[in-house]
Protein backbone atom coordinates (compact mmCIF):
# COMPACT_ATOMS: atom_id res chain seq x y z
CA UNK A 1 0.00 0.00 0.00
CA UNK A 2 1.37 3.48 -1.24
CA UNK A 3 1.40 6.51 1.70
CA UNK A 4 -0.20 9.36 1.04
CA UNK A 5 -1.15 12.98 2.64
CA UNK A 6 -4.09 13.85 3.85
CA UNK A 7 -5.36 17.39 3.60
CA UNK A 8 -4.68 17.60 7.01
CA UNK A 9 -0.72 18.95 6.13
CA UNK A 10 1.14 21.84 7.67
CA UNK A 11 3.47 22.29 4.91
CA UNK A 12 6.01 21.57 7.06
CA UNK A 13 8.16 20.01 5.02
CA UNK A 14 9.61 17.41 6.96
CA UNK A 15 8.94 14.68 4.67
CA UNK A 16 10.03 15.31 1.50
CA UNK A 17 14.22 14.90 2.66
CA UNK A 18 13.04 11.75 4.48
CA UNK A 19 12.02 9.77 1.34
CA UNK A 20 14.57 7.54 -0.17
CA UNK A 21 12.57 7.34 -3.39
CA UNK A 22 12.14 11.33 -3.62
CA UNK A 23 8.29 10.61 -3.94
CA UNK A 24 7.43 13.53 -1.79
CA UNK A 25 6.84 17.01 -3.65
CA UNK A 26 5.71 20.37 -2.68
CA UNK A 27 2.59 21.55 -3.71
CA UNK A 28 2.69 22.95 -7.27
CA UNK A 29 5.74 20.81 -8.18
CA UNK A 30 5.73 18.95 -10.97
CA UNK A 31 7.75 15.70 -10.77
CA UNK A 32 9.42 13.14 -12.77
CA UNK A 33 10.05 9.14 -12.60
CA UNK A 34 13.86 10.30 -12.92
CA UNK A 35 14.29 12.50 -9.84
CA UNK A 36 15.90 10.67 -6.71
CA UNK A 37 16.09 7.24 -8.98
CA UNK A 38 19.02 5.48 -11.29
CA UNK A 39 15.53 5.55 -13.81
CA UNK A 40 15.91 7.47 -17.30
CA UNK A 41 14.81 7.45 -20.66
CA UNK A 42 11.76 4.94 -21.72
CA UNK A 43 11.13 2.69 -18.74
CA UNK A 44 8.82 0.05 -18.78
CA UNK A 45 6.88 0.11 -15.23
CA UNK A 46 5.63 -2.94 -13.46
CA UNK A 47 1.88 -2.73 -14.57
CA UNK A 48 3.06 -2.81 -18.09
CA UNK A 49 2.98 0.86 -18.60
CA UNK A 50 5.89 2.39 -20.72
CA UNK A 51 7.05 6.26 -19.42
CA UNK A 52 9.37 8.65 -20.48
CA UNK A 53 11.25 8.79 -16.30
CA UNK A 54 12.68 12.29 -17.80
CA UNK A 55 9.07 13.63 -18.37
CA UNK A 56 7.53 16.35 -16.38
CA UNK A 57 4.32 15.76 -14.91
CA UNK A 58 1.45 17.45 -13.32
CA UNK A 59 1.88 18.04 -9.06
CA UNK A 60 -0.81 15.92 -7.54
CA UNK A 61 -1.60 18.48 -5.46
CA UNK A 62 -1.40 22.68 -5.40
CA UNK A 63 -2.48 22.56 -1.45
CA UNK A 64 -0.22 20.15 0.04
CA UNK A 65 3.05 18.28 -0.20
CA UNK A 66 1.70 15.15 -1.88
CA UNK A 67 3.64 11.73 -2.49
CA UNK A 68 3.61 10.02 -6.26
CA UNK A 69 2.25 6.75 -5.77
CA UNK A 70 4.21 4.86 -8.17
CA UNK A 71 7.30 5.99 -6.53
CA UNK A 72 6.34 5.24 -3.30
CA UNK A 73 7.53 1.50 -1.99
CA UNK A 74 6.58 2.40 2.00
CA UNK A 75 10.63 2.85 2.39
CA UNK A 76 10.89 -0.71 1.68
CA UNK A 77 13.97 -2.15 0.68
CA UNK A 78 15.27 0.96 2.68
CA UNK A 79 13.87 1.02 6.21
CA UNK A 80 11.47 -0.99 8.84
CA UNK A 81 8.89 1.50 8.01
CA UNK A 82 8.01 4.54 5.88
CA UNK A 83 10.17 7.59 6.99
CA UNK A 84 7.46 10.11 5.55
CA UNK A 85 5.03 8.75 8.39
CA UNK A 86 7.53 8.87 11.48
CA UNK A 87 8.42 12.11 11.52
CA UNK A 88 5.44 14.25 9.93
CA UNK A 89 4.37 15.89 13.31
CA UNK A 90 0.61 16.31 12.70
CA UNK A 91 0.44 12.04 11.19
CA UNK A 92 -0.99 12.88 8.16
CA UNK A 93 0.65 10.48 6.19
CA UNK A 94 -1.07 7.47 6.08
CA UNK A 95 -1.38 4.45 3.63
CA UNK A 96 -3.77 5.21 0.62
CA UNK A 97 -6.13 2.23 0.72
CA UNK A 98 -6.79 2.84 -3.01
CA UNK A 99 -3.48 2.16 -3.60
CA UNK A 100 -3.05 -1.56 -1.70
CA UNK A 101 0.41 -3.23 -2.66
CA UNK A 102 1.99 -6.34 -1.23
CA UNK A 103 5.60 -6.52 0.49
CA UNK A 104 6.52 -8.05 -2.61
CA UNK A 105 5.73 -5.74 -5.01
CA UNK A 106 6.67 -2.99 -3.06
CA UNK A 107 10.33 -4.46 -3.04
CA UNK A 108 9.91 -5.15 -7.11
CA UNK A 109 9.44 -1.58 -7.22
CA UNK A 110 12.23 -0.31 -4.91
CA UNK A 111 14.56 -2.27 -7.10
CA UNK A 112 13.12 -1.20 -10.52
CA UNK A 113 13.71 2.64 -9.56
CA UNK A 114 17.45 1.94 -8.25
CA UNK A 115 18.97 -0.97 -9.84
CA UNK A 116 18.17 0.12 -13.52
């Protein structure tokens, strides 16, 4: 299950250094598959999809720091728990329950974005 943040956000801006996949933006940001990963050029995702991990995309969110979903493997791979989540002071990130992934996949994931 990806993390995300809840409306609930200060801005505070603790999570965004904390995230070893840089899946954490600031509001307005747009973001790419590249940034924070070995990723680049045409990469084939694990769902099948084929993206350019040098594009820009649209933020997610113009109110609050908000977390890309397919970047996000819960820190695993990288620690016993998601990073975002232990030090945002008001606990507004939480896991996305439309986004439910297994242990597994998470770790497919983790190693797709840094052992390319």
């Amino acid at each position: 299950m990806a993390i995300m943040i809840t409306d609930e956000c200060i801005n505070c801006g603790a999570c965004e250094p904390e995230c070893p996949n840089n899946a954490i933006y600031e509001p307005g940001v747009n973001w790419t598959f590249a940034d924070g990963t070995d990723l680049t050029g045409e990469v084939t995702l694990l769902d099948g999809r084929k993206v350019d991990a040098n594009k820009d995309n649209e933020p997610v969110s113009d109110e609050v720091y908000y977390i890309v979903t397919d970047k996000c493997t819960e820190c695993v791979g990288f620690h016993e728990e998601p990073q975002c989540a232990a030090v945002c002071p008001v606990d507004c990130c939480i896991p996305d329950p439309d986004h439910e992934e297994s242990d597994e996949h998470l770790a497919l994931k983790q190693k797709l974005m840094h052992e390319a």
